[in-house]
N, C-alpha and C. Protein backbone atom coordinates (compact mmCIF):
# COMPACT_ATOMS: atom_id res chain seq x y z
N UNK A 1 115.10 120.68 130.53
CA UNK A 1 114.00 120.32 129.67
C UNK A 1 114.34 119.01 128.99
N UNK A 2 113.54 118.07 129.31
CA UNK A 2 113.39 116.74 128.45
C UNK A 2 113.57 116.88 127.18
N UNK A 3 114.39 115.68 126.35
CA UNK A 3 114.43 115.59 124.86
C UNK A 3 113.00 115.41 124.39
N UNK A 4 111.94 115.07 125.07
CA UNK A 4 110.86 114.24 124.18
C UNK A 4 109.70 115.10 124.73
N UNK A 5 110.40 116.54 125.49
CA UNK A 5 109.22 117.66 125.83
C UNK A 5 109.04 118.43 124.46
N UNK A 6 107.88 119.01 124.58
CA UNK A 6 107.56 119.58 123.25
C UNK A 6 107.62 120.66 123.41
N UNK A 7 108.29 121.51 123.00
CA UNK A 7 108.47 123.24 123.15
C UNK A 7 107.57 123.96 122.15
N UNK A 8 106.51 125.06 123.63
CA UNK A 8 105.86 125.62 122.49
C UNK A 8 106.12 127.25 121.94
N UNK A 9 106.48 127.25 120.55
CA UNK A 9 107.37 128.45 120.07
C UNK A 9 106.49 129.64 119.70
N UNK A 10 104.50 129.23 119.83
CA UNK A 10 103.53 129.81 119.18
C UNK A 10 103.79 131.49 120.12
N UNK A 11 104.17 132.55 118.76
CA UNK A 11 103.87 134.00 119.59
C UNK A 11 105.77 134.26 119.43
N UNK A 12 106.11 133.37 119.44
CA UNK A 12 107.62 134.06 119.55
C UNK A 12 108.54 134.31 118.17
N UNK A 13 108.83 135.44 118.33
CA UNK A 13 109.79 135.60 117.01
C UNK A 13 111.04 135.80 117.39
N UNK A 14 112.10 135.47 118.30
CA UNK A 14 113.01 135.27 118.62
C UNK A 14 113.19 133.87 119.36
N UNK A 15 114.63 133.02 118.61
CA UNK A 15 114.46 131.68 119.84
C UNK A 15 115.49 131.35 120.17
N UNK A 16 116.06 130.62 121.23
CA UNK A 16 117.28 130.44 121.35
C UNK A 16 117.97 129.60 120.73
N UNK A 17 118.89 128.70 121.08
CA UNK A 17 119.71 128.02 119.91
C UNK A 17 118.69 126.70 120.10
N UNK A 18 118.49 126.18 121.64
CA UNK A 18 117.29 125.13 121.47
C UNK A 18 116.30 125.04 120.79
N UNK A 19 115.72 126.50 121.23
CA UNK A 19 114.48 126.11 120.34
C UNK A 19 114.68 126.54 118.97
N UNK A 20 116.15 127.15 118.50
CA UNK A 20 115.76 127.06 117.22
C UNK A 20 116.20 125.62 116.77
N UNK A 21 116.83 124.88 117.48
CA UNK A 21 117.11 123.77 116.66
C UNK A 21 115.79 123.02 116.59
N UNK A 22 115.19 122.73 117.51
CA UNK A 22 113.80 122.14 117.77
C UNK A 22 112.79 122.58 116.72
N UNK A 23 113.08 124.07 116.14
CA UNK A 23 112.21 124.43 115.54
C UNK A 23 112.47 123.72 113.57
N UNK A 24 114.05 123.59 113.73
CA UNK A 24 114.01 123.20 112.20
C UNK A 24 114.06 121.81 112.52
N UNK A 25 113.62 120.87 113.58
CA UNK A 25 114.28 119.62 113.26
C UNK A 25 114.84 118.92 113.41
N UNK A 26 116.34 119.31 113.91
CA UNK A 26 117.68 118.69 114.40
C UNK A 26 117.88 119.19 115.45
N UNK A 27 119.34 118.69 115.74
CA UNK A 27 119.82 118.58 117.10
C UNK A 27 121.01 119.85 117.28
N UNK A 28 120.89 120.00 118.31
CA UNK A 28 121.59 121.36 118.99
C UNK A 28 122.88 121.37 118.03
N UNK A 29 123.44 120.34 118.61
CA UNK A 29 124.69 120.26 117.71
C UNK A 29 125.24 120.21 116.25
N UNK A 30 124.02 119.75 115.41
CA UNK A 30 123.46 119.99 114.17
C UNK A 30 123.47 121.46 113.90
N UNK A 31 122.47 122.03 114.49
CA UNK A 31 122.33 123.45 114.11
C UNK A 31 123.06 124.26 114.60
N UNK A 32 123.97 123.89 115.78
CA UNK A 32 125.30 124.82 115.94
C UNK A 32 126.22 124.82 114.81
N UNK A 33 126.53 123.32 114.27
CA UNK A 33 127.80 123.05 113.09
C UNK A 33 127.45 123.82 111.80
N UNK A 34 125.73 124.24 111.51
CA UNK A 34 125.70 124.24 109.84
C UNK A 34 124.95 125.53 110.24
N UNK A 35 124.60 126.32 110.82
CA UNK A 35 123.37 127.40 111.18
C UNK A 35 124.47 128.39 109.99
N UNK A 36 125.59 128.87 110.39
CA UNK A 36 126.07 129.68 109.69
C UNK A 36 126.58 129.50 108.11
N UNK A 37 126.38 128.26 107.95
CA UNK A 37 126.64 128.16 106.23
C UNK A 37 125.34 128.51 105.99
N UNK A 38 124.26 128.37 106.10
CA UNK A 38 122.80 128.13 106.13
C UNK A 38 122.26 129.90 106.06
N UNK A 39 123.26 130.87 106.30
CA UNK A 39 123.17 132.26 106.26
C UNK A 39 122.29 132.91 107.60
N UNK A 40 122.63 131.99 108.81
CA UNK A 40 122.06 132.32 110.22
C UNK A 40 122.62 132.51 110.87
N UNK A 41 122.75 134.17 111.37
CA UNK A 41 123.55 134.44 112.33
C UNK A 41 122.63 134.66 113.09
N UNK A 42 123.07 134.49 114.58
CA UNK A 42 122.80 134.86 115.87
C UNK A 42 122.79 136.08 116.55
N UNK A 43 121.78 136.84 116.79
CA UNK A 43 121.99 138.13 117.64
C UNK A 43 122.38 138.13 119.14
N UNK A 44 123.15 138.48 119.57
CA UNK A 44 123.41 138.48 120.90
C UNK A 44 122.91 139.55 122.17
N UNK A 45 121.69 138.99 122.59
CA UNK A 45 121.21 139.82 123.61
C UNK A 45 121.14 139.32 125.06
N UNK A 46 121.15 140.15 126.03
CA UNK A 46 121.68 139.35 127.24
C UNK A 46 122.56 138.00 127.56
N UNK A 47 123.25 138.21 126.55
CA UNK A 47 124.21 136.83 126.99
C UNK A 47 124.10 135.75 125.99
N UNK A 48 122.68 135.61 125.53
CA UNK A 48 122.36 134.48 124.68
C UNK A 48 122.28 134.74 122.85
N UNK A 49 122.26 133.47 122.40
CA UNK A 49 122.47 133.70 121.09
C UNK A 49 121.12 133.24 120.43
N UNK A 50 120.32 134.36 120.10
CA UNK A 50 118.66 134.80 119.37
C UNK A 50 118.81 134.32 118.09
N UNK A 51 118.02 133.63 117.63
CA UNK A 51 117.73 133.42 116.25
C UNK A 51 116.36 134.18 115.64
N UNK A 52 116.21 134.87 114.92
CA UNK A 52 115.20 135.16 114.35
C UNK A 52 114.10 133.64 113.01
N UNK A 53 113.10 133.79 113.84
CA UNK A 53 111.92 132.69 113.72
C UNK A 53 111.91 133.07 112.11
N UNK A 54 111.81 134.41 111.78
CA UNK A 54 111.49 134.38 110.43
C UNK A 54 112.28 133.52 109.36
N UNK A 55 113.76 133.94 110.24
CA UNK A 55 114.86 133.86 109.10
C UNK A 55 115.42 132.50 108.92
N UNK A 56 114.91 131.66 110.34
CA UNK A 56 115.24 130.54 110.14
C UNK A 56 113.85 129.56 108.85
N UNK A 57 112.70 130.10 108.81
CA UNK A 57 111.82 129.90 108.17
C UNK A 57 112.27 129.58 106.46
N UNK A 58 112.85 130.88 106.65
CA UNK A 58 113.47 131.14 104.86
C UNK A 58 114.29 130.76 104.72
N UNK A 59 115.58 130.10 105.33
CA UNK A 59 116.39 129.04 105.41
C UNK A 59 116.09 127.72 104.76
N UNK A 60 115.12 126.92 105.71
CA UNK A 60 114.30 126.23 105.61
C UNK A 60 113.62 126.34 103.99
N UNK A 61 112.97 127.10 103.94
CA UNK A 61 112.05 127.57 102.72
C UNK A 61 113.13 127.45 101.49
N UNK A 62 114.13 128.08 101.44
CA UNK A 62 115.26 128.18 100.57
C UNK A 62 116.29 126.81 100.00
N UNK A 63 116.15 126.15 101.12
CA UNK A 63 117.08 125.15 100.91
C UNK A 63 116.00 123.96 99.64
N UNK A 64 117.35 123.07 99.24
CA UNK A 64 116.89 122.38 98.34
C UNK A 64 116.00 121.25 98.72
N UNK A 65 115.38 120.79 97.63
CA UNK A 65 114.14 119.58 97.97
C UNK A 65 115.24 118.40 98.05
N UNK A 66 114.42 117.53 98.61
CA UNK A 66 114.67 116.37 99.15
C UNK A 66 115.20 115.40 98.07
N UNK A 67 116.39 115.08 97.94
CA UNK A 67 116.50 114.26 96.91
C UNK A 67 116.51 112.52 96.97
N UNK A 68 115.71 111.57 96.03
CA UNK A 68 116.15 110.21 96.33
C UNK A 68 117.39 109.57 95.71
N UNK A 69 117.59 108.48 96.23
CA UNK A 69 118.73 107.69 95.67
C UNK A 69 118.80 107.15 93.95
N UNK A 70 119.99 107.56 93.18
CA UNK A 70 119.63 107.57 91.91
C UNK A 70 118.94 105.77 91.66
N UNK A 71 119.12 105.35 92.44
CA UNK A 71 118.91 103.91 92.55
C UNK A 71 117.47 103.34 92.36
N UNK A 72 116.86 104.22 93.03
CA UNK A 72 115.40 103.99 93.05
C UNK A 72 114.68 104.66 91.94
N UNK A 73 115.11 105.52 91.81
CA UNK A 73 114.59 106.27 90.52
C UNK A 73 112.90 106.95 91.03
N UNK A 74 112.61 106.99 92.07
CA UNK A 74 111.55 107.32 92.32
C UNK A 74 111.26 108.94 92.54
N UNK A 75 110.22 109.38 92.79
CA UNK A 75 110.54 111.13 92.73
C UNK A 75 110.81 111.23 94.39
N UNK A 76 109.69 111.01 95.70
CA UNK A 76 110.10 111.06 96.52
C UNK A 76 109.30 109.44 97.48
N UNK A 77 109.83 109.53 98.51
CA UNK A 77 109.33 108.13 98.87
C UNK A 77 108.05 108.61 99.65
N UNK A 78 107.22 107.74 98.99
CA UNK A 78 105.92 107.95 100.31
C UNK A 78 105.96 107.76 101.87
N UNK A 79 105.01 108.18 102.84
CA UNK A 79 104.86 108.08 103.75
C UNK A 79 103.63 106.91 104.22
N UNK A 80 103.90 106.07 104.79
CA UNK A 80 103.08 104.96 104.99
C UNK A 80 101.90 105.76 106.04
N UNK A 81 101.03 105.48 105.76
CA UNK A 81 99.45 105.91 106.59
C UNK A 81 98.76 105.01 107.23
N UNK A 82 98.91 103.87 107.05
CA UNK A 82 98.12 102.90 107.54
C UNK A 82 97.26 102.41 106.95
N UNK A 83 97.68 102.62 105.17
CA UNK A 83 96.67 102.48 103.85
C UNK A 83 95.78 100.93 104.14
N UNK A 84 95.00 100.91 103.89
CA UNK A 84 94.50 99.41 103.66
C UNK A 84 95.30 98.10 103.07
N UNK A 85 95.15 97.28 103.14
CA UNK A 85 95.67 95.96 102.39
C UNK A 85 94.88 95.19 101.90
N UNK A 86 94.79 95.69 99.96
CA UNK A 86 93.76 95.45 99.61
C UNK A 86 94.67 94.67 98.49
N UNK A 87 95.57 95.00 97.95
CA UNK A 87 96.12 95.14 96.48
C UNK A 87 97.90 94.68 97.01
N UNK A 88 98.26 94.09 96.28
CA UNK A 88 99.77 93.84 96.19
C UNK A 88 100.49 92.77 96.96
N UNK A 89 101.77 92.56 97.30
CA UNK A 89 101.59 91.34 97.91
C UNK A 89 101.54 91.00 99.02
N UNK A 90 101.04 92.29 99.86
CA UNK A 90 100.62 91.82 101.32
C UNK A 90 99.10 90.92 101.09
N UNK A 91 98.51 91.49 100.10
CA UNK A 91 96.76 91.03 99.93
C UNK A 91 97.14 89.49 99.57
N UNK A 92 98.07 89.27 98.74
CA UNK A 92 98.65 87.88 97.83
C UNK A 92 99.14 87.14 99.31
N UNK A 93 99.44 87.58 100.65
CA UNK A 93 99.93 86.68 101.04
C UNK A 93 98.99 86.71 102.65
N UNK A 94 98.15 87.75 102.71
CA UNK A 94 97.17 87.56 103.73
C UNK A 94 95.90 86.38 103.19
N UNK A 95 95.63 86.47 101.95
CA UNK A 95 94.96 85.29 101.19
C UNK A 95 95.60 84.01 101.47
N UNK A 96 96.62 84.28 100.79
CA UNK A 96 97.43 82.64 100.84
C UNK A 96 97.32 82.36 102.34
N UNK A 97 97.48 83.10 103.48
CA UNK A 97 97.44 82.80 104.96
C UNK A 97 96.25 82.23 105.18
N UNK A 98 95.03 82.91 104.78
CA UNK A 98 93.86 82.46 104.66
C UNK A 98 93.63 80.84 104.66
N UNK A 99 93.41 80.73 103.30
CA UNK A 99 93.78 79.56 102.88
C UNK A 99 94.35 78.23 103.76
N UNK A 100 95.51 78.51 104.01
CA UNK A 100 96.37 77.90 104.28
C UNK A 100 95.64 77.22 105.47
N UNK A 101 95.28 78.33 106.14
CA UNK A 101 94.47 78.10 107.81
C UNK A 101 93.22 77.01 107.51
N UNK A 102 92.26 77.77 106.53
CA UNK A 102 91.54 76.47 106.69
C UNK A 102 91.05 75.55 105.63
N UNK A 103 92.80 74.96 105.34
CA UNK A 103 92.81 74.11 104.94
C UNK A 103 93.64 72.96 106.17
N UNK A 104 93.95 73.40 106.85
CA UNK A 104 94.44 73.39 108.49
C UNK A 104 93.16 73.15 109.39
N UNK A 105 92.49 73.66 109.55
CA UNK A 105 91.06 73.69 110.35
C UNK A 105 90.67 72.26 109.51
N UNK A 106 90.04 72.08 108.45
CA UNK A 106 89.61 71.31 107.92
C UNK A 106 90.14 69.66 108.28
N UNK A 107 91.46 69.97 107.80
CA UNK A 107 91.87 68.50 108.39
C UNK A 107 91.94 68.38 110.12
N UNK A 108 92.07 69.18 110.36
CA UNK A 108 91.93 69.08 112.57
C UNK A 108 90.65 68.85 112.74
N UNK A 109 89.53 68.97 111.66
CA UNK A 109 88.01 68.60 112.01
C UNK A 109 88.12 67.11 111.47
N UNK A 110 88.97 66.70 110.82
CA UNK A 110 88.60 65.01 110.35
C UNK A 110 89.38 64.19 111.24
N UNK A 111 90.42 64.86 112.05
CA UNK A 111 91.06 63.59 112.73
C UNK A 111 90.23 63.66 114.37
């Protein structure tokens, strides 16, 4: 299975170590190193090592919020959306671009 396939987990309450890593996020090897500080043990049925969907949920659910750098002082960082550029200094310097152009045009029309 491809890294950039999308595994679908809908209906299952048992997963393996892939898909449970897939399911919180990280990488196999990630969730092999920390699953058991994290209070996730593995059931062993036919050979393989089962994670319960719930429990990795409340893991997840349990663990602490996201903290920023005392540096920034901010609460958490936004996620860029594709907000408009109306305000700030992209607007201050898509203007000034403006400008700039045709005051550029202007003189290429006099020579």
């Amino acid at each position: 299975m491809s890294a950039a396939e999308d595994l679908n987990l809908t209906g299952k309450d048992w997963l393996t170590v892939h898909e449970a890593a897939f399911y919180c996020g990280v990488s196999e090897s990630q969730f092999r190193k920390n699953s058991i500080a994290y209070g996730l043990a593995p059931r062993k049925f036919m050979g393989k090592q089962l994670y319960e969907k719930a429990a990795l949920y409340t893991a997840i659910y349990g663990s602490k919020q996201w903290q920023t750098s005392p540096s920034t002082g901010a609460a958490h960082a936004p996620t860029s959306t594709g907000a408009k550029v109306e305000s700030g200094p992209a607007a201050v310097s898509a203007g000034s671009a403006a400008r700039k152009l045709s005051l550029y045009e202007a003189r290429k029309r006099r020579s």
